[in-house]
Protein backbone atom coordinates (compact mmCIF):
# COMPACT_ATOMS: atom_id res chain seq x y z
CA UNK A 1 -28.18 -17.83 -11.41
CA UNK A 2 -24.33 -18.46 -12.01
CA UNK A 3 -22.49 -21.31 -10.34
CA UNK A 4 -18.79 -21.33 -8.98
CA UNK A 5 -17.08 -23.81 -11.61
CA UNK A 6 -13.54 -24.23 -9.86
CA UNK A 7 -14.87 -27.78 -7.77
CA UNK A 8 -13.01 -30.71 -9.17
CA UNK A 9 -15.86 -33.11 -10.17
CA UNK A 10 -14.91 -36.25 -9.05
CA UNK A 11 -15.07 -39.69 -10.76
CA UNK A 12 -13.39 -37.60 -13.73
CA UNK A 13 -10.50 -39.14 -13.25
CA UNK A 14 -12.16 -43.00 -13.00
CA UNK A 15 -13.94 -42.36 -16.33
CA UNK A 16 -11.11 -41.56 -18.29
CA UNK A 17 -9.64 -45.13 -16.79
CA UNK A 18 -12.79 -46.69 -17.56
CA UNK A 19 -13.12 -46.33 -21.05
CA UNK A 20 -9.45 -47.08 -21.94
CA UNK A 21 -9.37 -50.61 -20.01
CA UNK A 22 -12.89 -51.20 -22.42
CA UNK A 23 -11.23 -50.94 -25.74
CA UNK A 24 -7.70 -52.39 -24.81
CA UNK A 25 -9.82 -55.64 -23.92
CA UNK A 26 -11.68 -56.05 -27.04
CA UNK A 27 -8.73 -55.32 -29.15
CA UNK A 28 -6.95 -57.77 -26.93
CA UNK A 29 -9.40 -60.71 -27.50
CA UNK A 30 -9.63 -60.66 -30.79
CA UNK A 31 -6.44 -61.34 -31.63
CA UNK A 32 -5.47 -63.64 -28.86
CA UNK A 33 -7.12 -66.93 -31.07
CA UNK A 34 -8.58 -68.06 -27.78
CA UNK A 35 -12.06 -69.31 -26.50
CA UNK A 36 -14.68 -67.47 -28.35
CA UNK A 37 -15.78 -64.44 -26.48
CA UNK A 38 -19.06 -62.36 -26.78
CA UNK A 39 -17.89 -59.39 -28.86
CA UNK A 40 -17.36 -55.99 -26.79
CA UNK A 41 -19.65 -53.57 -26.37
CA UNK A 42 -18.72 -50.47 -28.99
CA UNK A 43 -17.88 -47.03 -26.66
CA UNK A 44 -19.77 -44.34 -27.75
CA UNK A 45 -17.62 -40.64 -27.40
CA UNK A 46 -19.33 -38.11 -26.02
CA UNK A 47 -20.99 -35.87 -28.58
CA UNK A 48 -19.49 -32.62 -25.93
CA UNK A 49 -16.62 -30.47 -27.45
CA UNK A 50 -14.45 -28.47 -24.93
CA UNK A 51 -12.18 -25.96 -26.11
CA UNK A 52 -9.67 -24.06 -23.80
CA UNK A 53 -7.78 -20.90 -24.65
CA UNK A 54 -4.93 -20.79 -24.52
CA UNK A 55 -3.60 -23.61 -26.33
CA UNK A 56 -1.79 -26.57 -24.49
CA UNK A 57 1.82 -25.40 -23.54
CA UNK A 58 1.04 -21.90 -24.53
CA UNK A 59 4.19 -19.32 -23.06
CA UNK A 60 3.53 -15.69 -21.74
CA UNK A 61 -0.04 -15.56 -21.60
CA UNK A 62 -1.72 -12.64 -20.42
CA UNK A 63 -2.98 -12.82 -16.68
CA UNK A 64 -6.17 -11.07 -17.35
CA UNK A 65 -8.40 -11.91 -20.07
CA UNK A 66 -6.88 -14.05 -22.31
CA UNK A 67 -8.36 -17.46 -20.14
CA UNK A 68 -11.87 -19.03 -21.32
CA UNK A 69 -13.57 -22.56 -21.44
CA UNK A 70 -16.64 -22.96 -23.66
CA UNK A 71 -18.43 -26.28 -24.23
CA UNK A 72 -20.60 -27.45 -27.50
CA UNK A 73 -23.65 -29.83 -27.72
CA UNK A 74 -22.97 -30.42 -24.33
CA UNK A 75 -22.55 -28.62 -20.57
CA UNK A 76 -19.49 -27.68 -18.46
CA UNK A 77 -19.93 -29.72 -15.43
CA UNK A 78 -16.50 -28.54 -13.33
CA UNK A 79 -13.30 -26.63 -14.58
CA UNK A 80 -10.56 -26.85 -12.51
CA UNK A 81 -7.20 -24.29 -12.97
CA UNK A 82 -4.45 -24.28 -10.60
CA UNK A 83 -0.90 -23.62 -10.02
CA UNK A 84 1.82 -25.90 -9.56
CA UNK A 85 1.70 -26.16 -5.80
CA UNK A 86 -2.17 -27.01 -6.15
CA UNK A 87 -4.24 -23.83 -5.34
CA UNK A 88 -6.95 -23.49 -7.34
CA UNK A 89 -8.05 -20.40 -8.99
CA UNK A 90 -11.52 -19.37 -8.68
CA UNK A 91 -14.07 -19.17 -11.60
CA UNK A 92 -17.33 -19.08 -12.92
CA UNK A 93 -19.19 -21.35 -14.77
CA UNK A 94 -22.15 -19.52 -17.00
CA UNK A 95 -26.13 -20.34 -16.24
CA UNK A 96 -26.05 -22.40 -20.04
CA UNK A 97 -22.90 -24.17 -18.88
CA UNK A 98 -21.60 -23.17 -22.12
CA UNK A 99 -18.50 -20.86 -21.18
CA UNK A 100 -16.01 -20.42 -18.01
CA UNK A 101 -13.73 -17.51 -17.17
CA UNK A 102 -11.64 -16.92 -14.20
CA UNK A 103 -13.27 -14.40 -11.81
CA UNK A 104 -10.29 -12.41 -12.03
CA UNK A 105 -6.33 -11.83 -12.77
CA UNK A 106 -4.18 -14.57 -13.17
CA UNK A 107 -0.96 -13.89 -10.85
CA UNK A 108 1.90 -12.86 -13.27
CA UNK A 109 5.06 -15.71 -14.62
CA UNK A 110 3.13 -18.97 -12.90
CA UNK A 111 2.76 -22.23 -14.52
CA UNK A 112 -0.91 -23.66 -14.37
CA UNK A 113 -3.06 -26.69 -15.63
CA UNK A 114 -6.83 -26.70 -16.60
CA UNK A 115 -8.53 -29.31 -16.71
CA UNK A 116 -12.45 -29.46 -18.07
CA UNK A 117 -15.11 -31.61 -18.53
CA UNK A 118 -18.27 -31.54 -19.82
CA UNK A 119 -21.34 -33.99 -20.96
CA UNK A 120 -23.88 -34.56 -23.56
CA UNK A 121 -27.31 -34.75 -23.44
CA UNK A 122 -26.77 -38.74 -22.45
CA UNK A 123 -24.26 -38.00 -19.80
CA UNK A 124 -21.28 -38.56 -21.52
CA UNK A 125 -18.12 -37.08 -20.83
CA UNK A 126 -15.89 -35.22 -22.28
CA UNK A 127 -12.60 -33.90 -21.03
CA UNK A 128 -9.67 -31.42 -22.21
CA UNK A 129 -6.61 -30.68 -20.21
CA UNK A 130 -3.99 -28.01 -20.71
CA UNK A 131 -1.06 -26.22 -19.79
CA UNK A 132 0.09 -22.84 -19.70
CA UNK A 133 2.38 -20.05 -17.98
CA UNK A 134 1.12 -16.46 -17.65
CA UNK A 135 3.96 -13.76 -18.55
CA UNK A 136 6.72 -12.31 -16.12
CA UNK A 137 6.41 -8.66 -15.18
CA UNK A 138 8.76 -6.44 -16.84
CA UNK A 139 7.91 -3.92 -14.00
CA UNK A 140 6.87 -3.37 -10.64
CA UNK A 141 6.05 -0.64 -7.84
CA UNK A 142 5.94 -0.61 -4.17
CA UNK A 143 5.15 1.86 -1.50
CA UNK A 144 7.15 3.28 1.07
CA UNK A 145 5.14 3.61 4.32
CA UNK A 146 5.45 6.26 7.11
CA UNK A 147 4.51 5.63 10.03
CA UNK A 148 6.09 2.46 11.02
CA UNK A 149 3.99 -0.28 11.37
CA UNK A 150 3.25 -1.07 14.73
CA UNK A 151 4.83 2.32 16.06
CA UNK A 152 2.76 4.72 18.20
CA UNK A 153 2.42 8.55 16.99
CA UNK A 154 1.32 11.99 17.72
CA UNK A 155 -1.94 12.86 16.85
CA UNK A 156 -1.06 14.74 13.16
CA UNK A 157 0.59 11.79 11.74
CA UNK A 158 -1.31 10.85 8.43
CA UNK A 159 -0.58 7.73 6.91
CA UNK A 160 1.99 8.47 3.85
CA UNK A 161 2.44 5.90 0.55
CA UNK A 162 5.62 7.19 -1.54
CA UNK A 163 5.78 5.09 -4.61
CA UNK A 164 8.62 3.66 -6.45
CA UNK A 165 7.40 4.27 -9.47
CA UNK A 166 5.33 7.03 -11.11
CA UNK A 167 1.45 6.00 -10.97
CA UNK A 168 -0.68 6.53 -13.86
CA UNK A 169 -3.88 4.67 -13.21
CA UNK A 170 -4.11 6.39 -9.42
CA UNK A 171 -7.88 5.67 -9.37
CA UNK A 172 -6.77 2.01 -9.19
CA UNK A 173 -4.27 2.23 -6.83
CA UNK A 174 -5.88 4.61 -4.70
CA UNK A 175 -8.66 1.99 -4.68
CA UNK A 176 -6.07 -0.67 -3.85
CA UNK A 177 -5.81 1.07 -0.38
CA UNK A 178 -7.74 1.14 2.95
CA UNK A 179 -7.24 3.27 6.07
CA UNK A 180 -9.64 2.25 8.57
CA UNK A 181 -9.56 3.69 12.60
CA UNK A 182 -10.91 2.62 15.74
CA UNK A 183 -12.86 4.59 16.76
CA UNK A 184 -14.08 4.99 13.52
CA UNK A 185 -13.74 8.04 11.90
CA UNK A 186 -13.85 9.27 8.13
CA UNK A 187 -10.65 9.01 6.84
CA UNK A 188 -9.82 10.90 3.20
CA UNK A 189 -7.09 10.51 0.11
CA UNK A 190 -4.91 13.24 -1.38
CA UNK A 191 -2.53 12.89 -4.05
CA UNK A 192 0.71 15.30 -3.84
CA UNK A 193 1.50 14.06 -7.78
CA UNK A 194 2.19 10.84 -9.18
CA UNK A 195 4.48 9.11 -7.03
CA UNK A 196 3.19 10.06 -2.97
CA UNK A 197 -1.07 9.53 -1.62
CA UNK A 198 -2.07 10.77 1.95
CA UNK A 199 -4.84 9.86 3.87
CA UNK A 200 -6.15 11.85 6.94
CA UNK A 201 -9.21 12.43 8.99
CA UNK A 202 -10.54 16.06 8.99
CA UNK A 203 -9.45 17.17 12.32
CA UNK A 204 -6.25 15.27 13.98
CA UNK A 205 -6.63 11.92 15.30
CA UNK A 206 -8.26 11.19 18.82
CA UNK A 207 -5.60 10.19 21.24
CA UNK A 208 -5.70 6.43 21.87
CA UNK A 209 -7.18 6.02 17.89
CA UNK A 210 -6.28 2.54 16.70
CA UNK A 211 -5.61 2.79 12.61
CA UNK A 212 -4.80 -0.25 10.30
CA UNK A 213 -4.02 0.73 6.42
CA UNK A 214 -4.76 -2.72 3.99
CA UNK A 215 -2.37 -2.72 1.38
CA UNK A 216 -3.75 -4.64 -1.50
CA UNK A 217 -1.35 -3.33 -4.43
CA UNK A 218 -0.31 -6.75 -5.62
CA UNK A 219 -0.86 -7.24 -9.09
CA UNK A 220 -2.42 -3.73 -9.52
CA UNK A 221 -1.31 -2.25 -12.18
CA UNK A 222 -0.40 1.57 -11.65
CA UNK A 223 0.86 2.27 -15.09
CA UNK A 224 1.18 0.05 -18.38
CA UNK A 225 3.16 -3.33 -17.46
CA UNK A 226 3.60 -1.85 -13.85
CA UNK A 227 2.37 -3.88 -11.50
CA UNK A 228 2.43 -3.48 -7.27
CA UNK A 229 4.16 -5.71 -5.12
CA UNK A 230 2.03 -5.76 -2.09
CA UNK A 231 -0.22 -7.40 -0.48
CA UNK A 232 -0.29 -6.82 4.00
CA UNK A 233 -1.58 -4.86 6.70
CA UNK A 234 -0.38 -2.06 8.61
CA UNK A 235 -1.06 -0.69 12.06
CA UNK A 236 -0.24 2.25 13.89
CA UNK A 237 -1.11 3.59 17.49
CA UNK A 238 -2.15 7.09 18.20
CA UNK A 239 -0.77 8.03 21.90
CA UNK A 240 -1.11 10.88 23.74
CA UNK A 241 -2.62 14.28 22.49
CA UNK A 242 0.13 16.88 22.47
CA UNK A 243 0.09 20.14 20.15
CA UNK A 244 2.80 22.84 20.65
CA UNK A 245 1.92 26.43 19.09
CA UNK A 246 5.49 28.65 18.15
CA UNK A 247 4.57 32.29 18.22
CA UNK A 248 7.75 33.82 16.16
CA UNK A 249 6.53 37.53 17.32
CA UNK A 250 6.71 36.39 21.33
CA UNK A 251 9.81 34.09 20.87
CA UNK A 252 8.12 31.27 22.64
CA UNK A 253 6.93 28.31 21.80
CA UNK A 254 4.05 26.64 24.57
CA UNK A 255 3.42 22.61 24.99
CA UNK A 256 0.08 21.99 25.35
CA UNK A 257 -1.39 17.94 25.78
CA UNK A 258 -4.83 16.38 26.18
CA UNK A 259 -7.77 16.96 24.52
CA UNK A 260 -8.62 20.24 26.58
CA UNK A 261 -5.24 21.79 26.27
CA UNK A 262 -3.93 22.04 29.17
CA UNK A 263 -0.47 24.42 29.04
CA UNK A 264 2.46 21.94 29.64
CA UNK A 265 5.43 23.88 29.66
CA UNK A 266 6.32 27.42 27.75
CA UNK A 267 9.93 27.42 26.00
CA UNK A 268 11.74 30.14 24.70
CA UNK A 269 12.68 30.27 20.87
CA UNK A 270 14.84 31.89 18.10
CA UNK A 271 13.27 31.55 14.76
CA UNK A 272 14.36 32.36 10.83
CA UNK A 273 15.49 36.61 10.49
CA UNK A 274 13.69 38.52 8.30
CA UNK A 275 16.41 36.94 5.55
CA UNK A 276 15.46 33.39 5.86
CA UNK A 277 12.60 33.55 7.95
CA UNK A 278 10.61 30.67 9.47
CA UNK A 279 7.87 28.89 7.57
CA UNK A 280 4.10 29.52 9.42
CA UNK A 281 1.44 27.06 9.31
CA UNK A 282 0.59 23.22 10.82
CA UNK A 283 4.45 21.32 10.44
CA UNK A 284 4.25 17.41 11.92
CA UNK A 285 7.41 16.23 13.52
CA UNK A 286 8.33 13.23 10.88
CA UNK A 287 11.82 12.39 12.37
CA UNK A 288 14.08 12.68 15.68
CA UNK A 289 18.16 12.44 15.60
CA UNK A 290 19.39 13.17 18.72
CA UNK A 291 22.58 14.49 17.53
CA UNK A 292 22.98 15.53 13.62
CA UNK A 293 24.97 17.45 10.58
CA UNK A 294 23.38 19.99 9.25
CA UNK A 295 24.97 21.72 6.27
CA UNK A 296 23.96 24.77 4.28
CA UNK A 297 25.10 23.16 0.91
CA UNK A 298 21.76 20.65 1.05
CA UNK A 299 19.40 23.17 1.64
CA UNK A 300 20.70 25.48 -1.10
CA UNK A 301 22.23 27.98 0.88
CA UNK A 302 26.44 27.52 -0.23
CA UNK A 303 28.65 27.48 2.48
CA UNK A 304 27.00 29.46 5.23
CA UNK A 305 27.14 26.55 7.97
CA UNK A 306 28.29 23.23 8.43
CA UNK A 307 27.68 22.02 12.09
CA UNK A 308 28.12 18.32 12.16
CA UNK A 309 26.61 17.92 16.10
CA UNK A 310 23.09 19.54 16.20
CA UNK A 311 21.85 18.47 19.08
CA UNK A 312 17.57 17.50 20.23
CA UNK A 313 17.09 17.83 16.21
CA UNK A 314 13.00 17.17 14.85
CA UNK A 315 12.42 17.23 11.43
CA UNK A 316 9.36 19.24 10.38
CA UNK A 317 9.51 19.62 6.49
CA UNK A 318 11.39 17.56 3.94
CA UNK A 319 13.13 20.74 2.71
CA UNK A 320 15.30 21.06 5.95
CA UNK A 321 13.34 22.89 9.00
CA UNK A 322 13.57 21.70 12.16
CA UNK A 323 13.26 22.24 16.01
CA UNK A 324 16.54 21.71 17.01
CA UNK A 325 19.01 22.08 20.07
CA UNK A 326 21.63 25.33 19.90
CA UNK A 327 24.61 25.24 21.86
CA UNK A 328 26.60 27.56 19.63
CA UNK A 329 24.45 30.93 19.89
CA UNK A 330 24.15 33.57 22.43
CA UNK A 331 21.74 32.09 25.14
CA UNK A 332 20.39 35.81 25.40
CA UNK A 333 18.71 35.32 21.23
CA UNK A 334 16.33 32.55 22.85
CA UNK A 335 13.08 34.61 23.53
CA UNK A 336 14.16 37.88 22.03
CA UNK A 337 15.31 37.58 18.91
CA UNK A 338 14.82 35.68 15.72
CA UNK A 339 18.58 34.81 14.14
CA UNK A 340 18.35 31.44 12.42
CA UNK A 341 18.58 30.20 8.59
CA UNK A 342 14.84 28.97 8.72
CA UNK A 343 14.91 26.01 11.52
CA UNK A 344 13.53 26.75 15.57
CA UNK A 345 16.00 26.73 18.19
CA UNK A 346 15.80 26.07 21.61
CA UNK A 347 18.79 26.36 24.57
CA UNK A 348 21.35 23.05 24.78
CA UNK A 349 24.44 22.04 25.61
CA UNK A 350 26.43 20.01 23.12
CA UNK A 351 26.54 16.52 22.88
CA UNK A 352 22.55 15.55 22.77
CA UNK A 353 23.13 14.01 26.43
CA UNK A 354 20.96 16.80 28.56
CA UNK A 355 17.54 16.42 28.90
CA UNK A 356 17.34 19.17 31.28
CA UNK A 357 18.03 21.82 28.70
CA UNK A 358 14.84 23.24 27.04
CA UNK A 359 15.77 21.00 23.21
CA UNK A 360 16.80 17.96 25.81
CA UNK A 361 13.25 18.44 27.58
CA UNK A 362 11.20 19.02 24.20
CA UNK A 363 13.32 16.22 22.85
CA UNK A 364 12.42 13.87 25.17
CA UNK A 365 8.33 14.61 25.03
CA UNK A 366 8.46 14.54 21.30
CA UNK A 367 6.96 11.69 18.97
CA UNK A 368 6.73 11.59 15.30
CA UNK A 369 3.58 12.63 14.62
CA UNK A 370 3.42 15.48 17.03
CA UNK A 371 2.20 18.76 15.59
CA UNK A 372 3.61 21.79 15.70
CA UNK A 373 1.66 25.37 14.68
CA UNK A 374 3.75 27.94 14.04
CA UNK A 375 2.45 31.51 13.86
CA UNK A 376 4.02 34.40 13.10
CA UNK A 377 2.89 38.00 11.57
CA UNK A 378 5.00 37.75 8.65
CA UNK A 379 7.12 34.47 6.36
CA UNK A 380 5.80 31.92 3.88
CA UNK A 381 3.30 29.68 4.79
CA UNK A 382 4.50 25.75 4.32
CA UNK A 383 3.36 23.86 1.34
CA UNK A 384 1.44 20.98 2.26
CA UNK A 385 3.44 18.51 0.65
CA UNK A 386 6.66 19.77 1.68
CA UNK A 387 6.67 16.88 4.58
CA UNK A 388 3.75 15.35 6.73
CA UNK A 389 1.95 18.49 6.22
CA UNK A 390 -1.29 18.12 4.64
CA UNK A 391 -2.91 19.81 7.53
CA UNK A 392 -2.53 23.10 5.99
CA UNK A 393 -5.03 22.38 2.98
CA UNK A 394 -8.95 22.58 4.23
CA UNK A 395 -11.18 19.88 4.09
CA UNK A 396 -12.75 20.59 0.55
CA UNK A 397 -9.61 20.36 -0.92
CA UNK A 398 -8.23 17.39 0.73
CA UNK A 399 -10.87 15.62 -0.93
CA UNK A 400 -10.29 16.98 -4.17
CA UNK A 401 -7.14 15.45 -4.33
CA UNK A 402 -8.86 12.14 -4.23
CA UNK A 403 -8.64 9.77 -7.75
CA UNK A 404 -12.23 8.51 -6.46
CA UNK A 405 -13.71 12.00 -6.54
């Protein structure tokens, strides 16, 4: 049986008081020549020894470990550590009452006090009071969060933590983490390296799906003297089902929504050529721009374009593809033939302002998070960390990309 030891006993504080006012007044009497008095009583110390580590006044101590109470030929009856704005760190005292420790990590550069007593076998009290700071951080990490908390999503977003920093310990930070839905459904971690974890269900969220993430990175420490920032909740709404399939081989690309399917609308498309063809595979919209630049020089394709107004433009992987308006082709490629540098285009007129054009109409039923499947007999498949993609690894090895595993 252990005890919580972070209750300030009281009458500490009166006991302290007590004992000085007795030996100032016999001191006092004796040399005041005055009536004779009957001698004081002699105090008698407590036999109890309390030692604290770290010393009073002690600079840069180390928030985890380096804090202990222990008590000779006597008991700890209360420890009390706390900060300068009074909240008290929790602690144990041990079933012998002969040690106390804090029941976990100090925060990092506060100032604290301790303050312990213990008593003897006759009840007498002893007490030992210190102060001490715990060391700044030379480093720290935080995550970058997509989706937007409190935003509502298509049904294939996952939840996405890019870190600052590289993370060594990912086991601990990974643990530091919790995606929860409502309903309730499993939800898995992946690591795509050191610096970016993903967490997903096995099949795409349920429309209406409620999902908070708990962020509990503060003080966790993701590589040596790197410690997280964070400490908050994050929530996220699933809306409305909607899946679109792109068939590169037809030149169409169909709108499907609700759980059964049901065809929405069926667009006609211009894919990649045979030179710089389309990627295939499961591609989440992450981001919309209604009207954007797109340039050949980011992509790593020199000076072959450089339109600064694409209009209706949804990114699909971080490398540059998107479904995107055209204004600038001939409107008779759209459904017959596949012309582009990579990216799916649909019929527009410039500007971004239509939303009766077939990018203005896709534009406007589009939500991050929506999935897009794009088949095709021949092209690359998309790697699953090249955007929200994650979709495109099965189950078995979504969970082997787990730390916990």
């Amino acid at each position: 049986m252990r005890r919580r030891g972070w209750v300030w006993a009281r009458g500490v504080v009166g006991v302290v008081c007590c004992l000085a006012v007795l030996a100032g007044c016999g001191g006092g009497a004796a040399e005041s020549g005055g009536d004779a008095v009957a001698p004081a009583v002699p105090v008698v110390g407590s036999r109890a020894v309390v030692s604290v580590v770290p010393a009073d006044g002690a600079v840069d101590v180390q928030p985890e470990g380096a804090v202990r109470v222990t008590a000779s030929q006597g008991r700890l009856v209360s420890v009390r550590l706390a900060d300068a704005k009074g909240g008290e760190v929790a602690g144990t005292i041990g079933a012998d009452g002969a040690g106390w420790v804090p029941d976990g990590a100090l925060p990092w550069g506060t100032a604290f006090t301790l303050d312990a007593v213990a008593e003897d076998e006759q009840g007498q009290r002893a007490v030992q009071h210190a102060a001490f700071s715990t060391a700044a951080r030379a480093h720290t990490f935080a995550a970058f969060f997509t989706p937007e908390d409190g935003s509502t999503v298509g049904v294939g977003m996952p939840v996405s933590l890019r870190f600052s920093r590289p993370i060594a310990d990912r086991a601990a930070v990974e643990r530091a983490v919790q995606v929860s839905a409502d309903p309730p459904v499993a939800v898995a971690a992946h690591w795509f390296g050191n610096r970016r974890l993903d967490f997903r269900p096995q099949q795409y969220w349920a429309a209406g799906t409620k999902v908070t993430v708990a962020l509990r990175l503060k003080d966790v420490q993701g590589a040596p003297g790197e410690f997280g920032t964070q400490s908050r909740d994050l929530r996220f709404t699933v809306g409305r089902a909607q899946v679109s399939t792109v068939d590169l081989d037809a030149h169409t690309l169909t709108v499907r929504a609700g759980q059964g399917g049901r065809v929405v609308r069926v667009l006609k498309v211009s894919g990649g050529s045979p030179e710089h063809s389309t990627y295939r595979g499961v591609m989440v919209v992450s981001e919309r721009y209604k009207v954007t630049r797109m340039n050949s020089q980011t992509v790593g394709m020199g000076d072959e374009y450089d339109i600064k107004d694409v209009p209706h433009a949804m990114r699909l992987t971080d490398s540059g593809t998107f479904l995107h308006g055209n204004y600038w082709a001939d409107p008779e490629v759209f459904g017959r033939a596949n012309t582009s540098h990579g990216c799916i285009g649909l019929a527009d007129a410039k500007g971004g302002a239509s939303k009766d054009s077939p990018a203005g109409w896709l534009f406007e039923h589009t939500v991050p998070g929506d999935v897009v499947e794009v088949k095709a007999s021949a092209g690359d498949f998309v790697p699953p960390q090249n955007g929200l993609n994650g979709w495109n690894l099965p189950w078995e090895q979504w969970l082997a990309g787990s730390a916990l595993r």
